[in-house]
C-alpha atoms as a PDB file:
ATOM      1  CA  UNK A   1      -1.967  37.967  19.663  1.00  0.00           C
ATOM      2  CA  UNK A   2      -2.558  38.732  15.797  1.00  0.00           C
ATOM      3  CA  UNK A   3      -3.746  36.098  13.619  1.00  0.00           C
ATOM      4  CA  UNK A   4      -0.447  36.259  11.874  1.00  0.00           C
ATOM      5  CA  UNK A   5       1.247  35.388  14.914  1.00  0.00           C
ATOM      6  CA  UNK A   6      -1.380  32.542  15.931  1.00  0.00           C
ATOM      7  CA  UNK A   7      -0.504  31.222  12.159  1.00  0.00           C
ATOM      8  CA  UNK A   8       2.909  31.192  12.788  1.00  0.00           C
ATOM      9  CA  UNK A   9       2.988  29.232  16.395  1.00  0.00           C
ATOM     10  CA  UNK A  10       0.649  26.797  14.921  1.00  0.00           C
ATOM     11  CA  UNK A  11       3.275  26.069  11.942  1.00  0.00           C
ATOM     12  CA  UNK A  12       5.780  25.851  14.464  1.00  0.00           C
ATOM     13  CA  UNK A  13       4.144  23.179  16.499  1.00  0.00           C
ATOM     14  CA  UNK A  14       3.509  20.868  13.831  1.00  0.00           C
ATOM     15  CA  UNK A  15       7.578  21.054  12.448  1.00  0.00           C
ATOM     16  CA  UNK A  16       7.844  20.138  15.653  1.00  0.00           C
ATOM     17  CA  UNK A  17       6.137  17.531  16.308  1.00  0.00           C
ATOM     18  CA  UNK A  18       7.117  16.063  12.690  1.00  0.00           C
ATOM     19  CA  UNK A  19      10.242  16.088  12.920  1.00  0.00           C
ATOM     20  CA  UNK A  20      10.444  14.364  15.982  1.00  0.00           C
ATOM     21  CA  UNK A  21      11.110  11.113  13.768  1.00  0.00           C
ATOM     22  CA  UNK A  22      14.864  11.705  13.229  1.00  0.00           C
ATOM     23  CA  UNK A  23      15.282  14.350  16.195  1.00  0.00           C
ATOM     24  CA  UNK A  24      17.637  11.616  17.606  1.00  0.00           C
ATOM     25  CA  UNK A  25      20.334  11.287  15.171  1.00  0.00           C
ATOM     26  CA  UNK A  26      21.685  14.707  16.680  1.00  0.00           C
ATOM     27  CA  UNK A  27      21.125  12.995  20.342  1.00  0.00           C
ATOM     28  CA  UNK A  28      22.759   9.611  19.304  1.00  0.00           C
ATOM     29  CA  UNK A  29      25.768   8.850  20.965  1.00  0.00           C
ATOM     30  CA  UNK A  30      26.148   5.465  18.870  1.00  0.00           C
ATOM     31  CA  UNK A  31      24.081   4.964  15.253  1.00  0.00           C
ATOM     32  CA  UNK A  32      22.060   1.821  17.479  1.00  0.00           C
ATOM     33  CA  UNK A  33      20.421   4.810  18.869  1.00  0.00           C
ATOM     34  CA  UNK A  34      18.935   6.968  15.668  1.00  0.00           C
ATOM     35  CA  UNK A  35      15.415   6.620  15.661  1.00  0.00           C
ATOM     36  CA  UNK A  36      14.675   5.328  18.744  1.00  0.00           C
ATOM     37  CA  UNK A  37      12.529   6.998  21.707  1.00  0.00           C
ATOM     38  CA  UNK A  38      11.795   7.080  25.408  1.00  0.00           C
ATOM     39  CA  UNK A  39       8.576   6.008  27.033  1.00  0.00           C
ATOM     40  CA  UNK A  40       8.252   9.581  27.874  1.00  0.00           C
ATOM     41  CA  UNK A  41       8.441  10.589  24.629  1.00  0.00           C
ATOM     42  CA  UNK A  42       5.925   8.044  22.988  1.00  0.00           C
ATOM     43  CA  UNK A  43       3.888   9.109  26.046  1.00  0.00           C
ATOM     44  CA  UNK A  44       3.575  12.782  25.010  1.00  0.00           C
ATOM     45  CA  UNK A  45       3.170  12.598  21.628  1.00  0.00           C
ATOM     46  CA  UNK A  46      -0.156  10.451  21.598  1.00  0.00           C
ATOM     47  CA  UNK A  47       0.283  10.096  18.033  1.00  0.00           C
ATOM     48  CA  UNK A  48      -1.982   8.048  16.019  1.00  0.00           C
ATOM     49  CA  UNK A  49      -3.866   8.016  12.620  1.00  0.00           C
ATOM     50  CA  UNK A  50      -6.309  11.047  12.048  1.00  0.00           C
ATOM     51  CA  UNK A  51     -10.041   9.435  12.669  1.00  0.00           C
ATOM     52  CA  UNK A  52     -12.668   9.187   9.740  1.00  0.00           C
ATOM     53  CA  UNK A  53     -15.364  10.029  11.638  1.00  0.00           C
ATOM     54  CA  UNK A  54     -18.770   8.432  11.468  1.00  0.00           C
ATOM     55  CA  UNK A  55     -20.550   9.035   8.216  1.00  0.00           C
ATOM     56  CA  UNK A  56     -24.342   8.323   8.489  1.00  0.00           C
ATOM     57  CA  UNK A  57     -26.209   6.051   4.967  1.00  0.00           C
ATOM     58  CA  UNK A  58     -28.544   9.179   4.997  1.00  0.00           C
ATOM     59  CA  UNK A  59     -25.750  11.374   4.523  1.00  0.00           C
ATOM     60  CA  UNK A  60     -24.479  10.287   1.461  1.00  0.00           C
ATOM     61  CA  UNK A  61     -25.918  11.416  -1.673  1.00  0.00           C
ATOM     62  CA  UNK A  62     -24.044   9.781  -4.580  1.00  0.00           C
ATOM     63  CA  UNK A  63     -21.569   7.228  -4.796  1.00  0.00           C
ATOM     64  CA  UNK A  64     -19.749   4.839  -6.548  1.00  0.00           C
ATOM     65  CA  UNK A  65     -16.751   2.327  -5.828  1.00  0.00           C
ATOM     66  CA  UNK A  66     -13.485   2.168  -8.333  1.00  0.00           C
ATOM     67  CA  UNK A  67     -10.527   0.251  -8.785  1.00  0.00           C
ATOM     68  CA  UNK A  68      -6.987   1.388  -9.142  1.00  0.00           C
ATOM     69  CA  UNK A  69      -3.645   0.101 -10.544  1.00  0.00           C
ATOM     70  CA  UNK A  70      -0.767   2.084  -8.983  1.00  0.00           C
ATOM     71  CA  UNK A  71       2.527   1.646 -11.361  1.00  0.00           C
ATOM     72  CA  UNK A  72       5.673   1.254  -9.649  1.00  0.00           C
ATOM     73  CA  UNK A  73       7.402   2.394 -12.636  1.00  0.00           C
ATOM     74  CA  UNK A  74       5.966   5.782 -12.100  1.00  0.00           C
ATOM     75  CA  UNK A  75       8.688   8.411 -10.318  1.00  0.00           C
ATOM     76  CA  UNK A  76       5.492   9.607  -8.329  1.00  0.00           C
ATOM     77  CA  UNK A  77       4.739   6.160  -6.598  1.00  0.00           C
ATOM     78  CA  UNK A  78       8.415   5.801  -6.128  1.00  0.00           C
ATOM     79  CA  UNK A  79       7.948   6.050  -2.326  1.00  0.00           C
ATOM     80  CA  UNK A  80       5.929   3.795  -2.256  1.00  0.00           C
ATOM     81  CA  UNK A  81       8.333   1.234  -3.994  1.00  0.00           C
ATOM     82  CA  UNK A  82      11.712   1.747  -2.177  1.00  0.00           C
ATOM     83  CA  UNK A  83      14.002   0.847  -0.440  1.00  0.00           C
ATOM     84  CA  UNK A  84      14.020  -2.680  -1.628  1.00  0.00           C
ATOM     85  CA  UNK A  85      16.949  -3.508  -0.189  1.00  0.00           C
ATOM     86  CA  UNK A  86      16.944  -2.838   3.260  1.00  0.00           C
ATOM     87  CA  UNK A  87      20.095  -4.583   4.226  1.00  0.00           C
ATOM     88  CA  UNK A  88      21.976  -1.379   4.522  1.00  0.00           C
ATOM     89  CA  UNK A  89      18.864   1.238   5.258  1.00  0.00           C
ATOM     90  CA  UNK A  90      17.633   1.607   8.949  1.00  0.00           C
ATOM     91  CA  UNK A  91      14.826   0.181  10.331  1.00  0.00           C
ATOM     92  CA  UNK A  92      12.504   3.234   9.816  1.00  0.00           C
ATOM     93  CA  UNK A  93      13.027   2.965   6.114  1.00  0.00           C
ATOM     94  CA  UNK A  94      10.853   0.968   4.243  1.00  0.00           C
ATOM     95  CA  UNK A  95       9.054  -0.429   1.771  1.00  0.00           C
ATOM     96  CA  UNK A  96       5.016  -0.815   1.974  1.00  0.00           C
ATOM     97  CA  UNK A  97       5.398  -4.373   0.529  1.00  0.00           C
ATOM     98  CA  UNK A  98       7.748  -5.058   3.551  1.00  0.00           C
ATOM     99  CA  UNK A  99       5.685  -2.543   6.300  1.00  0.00           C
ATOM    100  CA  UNK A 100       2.422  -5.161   5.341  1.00  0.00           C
ATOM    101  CA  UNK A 101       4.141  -8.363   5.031  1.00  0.00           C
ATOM    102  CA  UNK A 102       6.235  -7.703   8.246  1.00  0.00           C
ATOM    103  CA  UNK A 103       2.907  -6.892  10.415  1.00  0.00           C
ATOM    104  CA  UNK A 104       1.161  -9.544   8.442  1.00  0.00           C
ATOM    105  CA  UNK A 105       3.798 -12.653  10.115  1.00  0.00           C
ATOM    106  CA  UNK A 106       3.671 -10.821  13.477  1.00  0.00           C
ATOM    107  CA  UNK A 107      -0.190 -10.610  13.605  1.00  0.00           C
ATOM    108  CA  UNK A 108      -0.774  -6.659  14.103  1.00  0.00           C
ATOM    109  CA  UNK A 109      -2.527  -7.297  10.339  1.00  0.00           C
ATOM    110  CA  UNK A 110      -5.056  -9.745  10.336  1.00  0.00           C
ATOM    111  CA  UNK A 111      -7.694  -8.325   7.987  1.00  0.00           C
ATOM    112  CA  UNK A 112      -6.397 -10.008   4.939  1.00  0.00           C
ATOM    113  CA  UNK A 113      -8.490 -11.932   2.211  1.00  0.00           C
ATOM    114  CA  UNK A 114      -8.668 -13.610  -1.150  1.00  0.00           C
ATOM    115  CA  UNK A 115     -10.001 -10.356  -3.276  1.00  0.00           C
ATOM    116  CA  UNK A 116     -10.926  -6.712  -3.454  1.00  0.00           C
ATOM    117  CA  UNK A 117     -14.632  -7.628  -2.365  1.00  0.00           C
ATOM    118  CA  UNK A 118     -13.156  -8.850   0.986  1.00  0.00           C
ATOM    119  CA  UNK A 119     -15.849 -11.901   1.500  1.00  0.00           C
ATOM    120  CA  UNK A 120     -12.795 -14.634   2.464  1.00  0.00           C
ATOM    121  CA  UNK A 121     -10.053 -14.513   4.219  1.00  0.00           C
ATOM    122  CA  UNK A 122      -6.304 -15.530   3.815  1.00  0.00           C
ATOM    123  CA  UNK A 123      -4.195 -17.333   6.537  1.00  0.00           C
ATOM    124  CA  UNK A 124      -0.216 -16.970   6.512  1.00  0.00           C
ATOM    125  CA  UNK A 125      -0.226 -20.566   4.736  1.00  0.00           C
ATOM    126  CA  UNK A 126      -2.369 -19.444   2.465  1.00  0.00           C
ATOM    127  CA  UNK A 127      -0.082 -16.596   1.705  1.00  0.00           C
ATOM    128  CA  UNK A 128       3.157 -18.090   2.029  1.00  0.00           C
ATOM    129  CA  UNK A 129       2.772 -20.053  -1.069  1.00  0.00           C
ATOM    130  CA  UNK A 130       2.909 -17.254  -3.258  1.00  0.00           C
ATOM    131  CA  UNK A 131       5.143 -15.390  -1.327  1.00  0.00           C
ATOM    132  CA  UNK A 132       7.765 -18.711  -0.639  1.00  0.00           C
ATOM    133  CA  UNK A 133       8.691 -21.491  -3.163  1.00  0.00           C
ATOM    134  CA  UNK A 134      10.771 -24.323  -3.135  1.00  0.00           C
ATOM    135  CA  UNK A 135      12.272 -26.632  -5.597  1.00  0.00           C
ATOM    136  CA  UNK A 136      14.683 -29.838  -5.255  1.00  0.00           C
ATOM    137  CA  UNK A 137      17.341 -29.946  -7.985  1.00  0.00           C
ATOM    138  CA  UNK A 138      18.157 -33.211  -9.856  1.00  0.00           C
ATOM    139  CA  UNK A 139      20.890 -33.884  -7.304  1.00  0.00           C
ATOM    140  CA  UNK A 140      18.349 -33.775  -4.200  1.00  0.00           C
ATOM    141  CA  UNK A 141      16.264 -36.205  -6.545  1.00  0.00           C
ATOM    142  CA  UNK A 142      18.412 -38.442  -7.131  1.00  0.00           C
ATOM    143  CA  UNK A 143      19.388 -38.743  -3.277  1.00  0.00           C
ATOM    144  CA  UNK A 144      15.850 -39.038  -2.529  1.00  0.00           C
ATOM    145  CA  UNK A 145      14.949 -41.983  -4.777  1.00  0.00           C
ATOM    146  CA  UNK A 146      18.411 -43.337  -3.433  1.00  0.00           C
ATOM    147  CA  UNK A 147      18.448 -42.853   0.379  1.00  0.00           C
ATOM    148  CA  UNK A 148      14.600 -41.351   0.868  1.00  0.00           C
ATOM    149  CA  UNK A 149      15.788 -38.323   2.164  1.00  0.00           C
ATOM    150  CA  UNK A 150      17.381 -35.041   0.550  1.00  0.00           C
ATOM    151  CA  UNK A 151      19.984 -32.617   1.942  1.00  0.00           C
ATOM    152  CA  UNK A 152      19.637 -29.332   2.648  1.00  0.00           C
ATOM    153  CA  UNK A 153      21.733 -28.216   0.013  1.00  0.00           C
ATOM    154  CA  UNK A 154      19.375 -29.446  -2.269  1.00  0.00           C
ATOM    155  CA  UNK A 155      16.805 -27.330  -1.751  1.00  0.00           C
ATOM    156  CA  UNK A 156      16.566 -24.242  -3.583  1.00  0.00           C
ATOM    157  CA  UNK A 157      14.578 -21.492  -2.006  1.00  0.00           C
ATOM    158  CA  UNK A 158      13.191 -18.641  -3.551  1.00  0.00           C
ATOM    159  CA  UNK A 159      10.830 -15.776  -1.596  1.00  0.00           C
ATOM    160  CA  UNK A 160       9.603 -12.681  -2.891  1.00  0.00           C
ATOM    161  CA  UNK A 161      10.842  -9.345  -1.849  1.00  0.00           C
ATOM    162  CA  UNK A 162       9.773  -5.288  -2.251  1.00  0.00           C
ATOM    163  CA  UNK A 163      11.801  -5.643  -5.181  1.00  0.00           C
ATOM    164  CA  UNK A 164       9.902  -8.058  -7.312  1.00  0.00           C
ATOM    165  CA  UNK A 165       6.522  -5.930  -6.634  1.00  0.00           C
ATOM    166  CA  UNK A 166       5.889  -4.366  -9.918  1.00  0.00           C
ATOM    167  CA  UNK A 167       2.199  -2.815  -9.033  1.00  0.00           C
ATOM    168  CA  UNK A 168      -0.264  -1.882  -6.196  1.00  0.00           C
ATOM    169  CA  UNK A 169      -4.086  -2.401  -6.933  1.00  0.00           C
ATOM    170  CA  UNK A 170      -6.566  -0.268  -4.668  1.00  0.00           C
ATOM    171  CA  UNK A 171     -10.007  -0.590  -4.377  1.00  0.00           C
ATOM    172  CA  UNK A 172     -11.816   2.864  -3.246  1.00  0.00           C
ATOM    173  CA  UNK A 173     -14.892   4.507  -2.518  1.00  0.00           C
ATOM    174  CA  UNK A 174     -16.324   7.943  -4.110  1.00  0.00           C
ATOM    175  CA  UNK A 175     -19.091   9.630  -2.293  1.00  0.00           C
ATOM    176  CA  UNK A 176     -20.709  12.907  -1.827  1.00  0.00           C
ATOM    177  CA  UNK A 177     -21.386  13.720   2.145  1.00  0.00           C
ATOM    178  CA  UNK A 178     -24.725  16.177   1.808  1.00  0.00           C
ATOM    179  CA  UNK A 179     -23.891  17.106   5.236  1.00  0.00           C
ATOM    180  CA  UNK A 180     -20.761  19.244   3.922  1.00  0.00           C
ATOM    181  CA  UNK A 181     -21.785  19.327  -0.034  1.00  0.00           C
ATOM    182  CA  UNK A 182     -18.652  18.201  -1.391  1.00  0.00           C
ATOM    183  CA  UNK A 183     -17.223  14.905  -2.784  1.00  0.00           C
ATOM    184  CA  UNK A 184     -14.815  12.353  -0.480  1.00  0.00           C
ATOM    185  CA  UNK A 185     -12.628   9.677  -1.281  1.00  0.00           C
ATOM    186  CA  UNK A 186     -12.486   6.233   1.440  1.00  0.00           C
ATOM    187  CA  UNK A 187      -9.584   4.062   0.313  1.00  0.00           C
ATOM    188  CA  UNK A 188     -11.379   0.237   1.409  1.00  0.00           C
ATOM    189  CA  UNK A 189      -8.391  -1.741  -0.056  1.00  0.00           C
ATOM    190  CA  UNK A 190      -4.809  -2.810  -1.300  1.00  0.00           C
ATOM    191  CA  UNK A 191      -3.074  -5.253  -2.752  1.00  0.00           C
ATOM    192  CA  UNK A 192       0.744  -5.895  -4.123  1.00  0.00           C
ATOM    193  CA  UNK A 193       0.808  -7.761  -7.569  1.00  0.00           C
ATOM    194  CA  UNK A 194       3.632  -9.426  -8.672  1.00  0.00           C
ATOM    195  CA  UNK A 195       4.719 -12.548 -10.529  1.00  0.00           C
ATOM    196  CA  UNK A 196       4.824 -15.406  -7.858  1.00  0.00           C
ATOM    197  CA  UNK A 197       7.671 -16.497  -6.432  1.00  0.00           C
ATOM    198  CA  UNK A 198       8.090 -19.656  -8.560  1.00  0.00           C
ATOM    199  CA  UNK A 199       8.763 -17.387 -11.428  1.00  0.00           C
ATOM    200  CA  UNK A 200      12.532 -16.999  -9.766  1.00  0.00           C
ATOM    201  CA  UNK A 201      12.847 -20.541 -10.617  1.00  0.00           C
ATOM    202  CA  UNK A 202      12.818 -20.131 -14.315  1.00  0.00           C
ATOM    203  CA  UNK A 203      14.127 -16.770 -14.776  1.00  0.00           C
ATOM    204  CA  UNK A 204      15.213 -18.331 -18.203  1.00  0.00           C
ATOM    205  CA  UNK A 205      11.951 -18.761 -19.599  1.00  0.00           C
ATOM    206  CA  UNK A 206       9.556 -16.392 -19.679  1.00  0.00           C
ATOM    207  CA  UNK A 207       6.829 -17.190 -16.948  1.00  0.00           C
ATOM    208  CA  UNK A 208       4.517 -14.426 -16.676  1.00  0.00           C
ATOM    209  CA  UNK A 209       2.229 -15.148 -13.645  1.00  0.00           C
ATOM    210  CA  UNK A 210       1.281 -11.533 -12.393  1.00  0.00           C
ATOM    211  CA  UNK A 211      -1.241 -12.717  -9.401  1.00  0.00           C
ATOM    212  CA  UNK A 212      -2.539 -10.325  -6.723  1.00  0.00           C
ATOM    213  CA  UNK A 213      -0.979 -11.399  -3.807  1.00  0.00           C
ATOM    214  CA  UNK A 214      -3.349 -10.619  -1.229  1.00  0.00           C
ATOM    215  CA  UNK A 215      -5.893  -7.794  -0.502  1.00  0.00           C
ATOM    216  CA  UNK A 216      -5.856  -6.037   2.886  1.00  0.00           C
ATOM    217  CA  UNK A 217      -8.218  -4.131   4.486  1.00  0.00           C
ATOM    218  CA  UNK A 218      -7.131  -0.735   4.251  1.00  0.00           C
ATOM    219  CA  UNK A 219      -9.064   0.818   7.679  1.00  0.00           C
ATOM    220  CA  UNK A 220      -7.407  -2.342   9.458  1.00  0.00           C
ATOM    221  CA  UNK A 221      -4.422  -1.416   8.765  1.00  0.00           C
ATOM    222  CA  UNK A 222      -4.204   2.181   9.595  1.00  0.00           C
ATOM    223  CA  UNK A 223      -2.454   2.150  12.880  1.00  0.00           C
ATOM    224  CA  UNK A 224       0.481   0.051  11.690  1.00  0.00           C
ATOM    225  CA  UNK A 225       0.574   2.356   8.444  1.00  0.00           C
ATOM    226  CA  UNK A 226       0.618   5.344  10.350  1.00  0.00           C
ATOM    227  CA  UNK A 227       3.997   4.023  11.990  1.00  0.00           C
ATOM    228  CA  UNK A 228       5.476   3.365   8.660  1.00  0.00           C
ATOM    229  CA  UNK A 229       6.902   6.336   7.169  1.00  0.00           C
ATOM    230  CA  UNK A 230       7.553   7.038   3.690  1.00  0.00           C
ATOM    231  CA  UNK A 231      10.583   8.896   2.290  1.00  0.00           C
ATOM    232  CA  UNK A 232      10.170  12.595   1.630  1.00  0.00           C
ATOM    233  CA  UNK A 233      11.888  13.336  -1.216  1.00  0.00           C
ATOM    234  CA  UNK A 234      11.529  17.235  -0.203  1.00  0.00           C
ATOM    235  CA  UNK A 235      12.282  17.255   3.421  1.00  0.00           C
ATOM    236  CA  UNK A 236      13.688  14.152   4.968  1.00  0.00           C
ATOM    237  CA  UNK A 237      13.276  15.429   8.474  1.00  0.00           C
ATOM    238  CA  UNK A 238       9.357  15.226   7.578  1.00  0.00           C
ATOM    239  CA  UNK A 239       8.982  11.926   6.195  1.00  0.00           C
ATOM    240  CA  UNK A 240       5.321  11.149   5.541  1.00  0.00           C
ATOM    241  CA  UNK A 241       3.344   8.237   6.807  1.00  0.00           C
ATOM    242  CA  UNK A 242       2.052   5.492   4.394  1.00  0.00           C
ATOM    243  CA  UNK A 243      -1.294   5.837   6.206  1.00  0.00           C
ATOM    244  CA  UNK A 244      -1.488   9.461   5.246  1.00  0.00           C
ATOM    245  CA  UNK A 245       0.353   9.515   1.732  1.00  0.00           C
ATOM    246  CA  UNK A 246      -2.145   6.800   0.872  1.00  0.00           C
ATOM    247  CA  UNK A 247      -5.196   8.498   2.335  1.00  0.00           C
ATOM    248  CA  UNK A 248      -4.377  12.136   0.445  1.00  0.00           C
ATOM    249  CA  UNK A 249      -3.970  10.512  -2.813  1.00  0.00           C
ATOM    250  CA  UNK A 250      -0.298  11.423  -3.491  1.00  0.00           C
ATOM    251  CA  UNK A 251       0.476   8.525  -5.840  1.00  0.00           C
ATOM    252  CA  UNK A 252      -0.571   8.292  -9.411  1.00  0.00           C
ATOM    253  CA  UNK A 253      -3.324   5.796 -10.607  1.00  0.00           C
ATOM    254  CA  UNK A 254      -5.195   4.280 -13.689  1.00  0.00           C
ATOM    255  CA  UNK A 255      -8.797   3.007 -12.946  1.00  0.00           C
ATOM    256  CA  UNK A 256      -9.565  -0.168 -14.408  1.00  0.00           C
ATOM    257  CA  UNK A 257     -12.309  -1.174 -13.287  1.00  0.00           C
ATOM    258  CA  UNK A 258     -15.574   0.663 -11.844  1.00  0.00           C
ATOM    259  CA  UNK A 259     -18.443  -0.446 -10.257  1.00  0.00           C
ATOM    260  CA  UNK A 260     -21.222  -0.973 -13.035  1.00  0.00           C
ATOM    261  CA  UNK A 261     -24.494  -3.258 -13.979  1.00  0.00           C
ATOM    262  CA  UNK A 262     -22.370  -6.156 -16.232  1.00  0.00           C
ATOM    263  CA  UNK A 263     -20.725  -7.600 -12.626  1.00  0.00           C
ATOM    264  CA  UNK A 264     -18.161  -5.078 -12.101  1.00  0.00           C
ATOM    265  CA  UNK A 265     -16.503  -5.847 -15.219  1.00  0.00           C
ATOM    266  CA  UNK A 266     -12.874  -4.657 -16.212  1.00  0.00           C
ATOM    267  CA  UNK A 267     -12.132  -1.886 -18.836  1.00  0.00           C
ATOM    268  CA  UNK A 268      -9.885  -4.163 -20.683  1.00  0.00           C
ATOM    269  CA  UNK A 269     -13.352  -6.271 -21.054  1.00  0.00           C
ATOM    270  CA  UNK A 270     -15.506  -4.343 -23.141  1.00  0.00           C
ATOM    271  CA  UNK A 271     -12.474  -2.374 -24.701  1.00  0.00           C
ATOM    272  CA  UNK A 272      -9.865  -5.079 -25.757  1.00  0.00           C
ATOM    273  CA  UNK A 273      -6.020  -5.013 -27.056  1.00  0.00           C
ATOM    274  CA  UNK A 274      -6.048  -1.130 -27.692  1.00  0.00           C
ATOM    275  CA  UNK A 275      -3.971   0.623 -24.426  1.00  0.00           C
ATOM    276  CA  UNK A 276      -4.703   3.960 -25.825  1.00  0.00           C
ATOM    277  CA  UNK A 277      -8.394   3.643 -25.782  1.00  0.00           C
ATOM    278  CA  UNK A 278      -8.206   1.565 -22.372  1.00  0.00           C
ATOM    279  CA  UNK A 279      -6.545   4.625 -20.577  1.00  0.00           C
ATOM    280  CA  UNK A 280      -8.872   7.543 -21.994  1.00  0.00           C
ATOM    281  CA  UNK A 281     -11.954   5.637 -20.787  1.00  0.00           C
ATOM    282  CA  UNK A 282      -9.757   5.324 -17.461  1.00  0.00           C
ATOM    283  CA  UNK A 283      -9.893   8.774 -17.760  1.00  0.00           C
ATOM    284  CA  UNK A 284     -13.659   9.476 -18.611  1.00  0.00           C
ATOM    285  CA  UNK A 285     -14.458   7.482 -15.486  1.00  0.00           C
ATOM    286  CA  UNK A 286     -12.496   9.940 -13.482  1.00  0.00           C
ATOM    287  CA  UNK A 287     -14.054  13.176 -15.599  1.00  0.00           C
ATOM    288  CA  UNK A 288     -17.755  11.955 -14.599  1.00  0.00           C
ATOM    289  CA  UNK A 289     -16.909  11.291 -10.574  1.00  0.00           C
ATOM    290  CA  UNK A 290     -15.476  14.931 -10.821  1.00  0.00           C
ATOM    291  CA  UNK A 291     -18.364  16.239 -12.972  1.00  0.00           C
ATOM    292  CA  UNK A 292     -20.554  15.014 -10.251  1.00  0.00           C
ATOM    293  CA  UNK A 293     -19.414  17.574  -7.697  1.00  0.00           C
ATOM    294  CA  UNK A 294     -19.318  20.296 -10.405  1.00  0.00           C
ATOM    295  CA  UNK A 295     -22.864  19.094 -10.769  1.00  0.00           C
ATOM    296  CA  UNK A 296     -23.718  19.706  -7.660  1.00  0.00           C
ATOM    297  CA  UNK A 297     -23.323  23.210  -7.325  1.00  0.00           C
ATOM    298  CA  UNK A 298     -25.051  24.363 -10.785  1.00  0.00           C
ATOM    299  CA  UNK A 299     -28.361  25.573 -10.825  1.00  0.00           C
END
């Protein structure tokens, strides 16, 4: 066998095996039964999320840790933004705010914490109140003061959805491995930021309380990201997973913060009320982590 031919079988094994994600809507004999799969066939695929590896301290050579803002408003992140409404959408579509809040409430996610330097963590509680609000309108008062109690239809409840997510914040880590002389990326974090659900309260005045919801542990969270599949605007019988379009860097970012002497301080710190200059020093950050591999091959 030619190495054209070897080429060619091992491109045909792996459209196989990705497609194998909607390979039952032309098996279905009812829509209940897109998507899913038999025992048998979970069985033989063995599919999981490609391992990192170990890395050894002595192996890396240079590195540095950045953070990210990922705009949903960007047509390049948009997969990682829709659906939001997943009312009519099956249940293999959807968004990454609902993949991680979905496997945060059933427990596969528990690496979750306060901030991107991951030193506390967050319990569903804790979570809930930025994710949940409630408020009693002035009829539910007044039955309260009157009877001590207040009626259901009183309450007025408000929740954020993948809708209301209007930016994803990553924190990551450069390096050059000596071992194979070229410069690696390790996403460590993520985190959805969004105005908090109380905002929905007031829609008519303008509350601007953009908080990070919640950072999560990025390697803790590979299995259940893997699972998750993204849409692929190119070939939807290939959709990608969130673990891997995450991991390969397919989204578009702006640093805004890198790690440095003055704490870790934020670009918008030292440079203040001037966008323009904000995102070319975004992009001077990312010319000197590139510059370093360059660097590394001149003599």
């Amino acid at each position: 066998m030619n190495l054209k031919n070897v080429v060619l079988c091992i491109f045909g094994l792996v459209i196989a095996a990705s497609a194998t994600a909607q390979v039952n809507i032309l098996n279905a004999k009812n829509p209940e039964d897109i998507g899913k799969i038999t025992e048998e066939q979970i069985a033989y695929d063995n599919d999981g999320p490609l391992p990192y590896g170990y890395t050894d301290k002595r192996d890396v050579l240079w590195a540095k840790t950045t953070w990210e803002i990922i705009d949903l408003d960007e047509r390049v992140n948009f997969p990682l933004y829709y659906p939001i409404d997943t009312n009519n959408i099956g249940p293999d579509r959807r968004s990454l705010y609902d993949v991680l809040v979905k496997n945060i409430k059933n427990g596969k996610i528990e690496s979750v914490y306060v901030d991107s330097y991951f030193t506390e963590k967050r319990t569903l509680k804790d979570i809930e109140t930025s994710l949940v609000y409630s408020d009693t309108t002035d009829l539910g008062i007044e039955q309260y003061n009157a009877e001590g109690v207040v009626d259901p239809q009183y309450v007025r409840r408000f929740s954020l959805d993948a809708g209301d997510i209007e930016s994803w914040r990553i924190r990551g880590y450069w390096y050059i491995d000596k071992r194979q002389g070229e410069l690696k990326y390790r996403l460590l974090g993520i985190c959805p930021v969004a105005n908090e659900a109380r905002s929905k309260a007031f829609s008519d005045s303008d509350i601007d309380s953009k908080v990070e919801l919640f950072w999560v542990w990025f390697p803790g969270a590979r299995d259940v990201l893997h699972n998750a599949k993204a849409f692929n605007r190119k070939n939807t019988s290939q959709p990608i997973s969130y673990d891997h379009l995450l991991n390969s860097r397919r989204f578009g970012a702006v640093i805004y913060k890198e790690e440095n002497v003055q704490g870790d301080r934020d670009v918008k710190d030292y440079i203040n009320d001037n966008a323009l200059m904000q995102l070319l020093e975004s992009e001077r950050i990312k010319e000197k982590i590139r510059n370093i591999e360059i660097d590394l091959w001149n003599y």
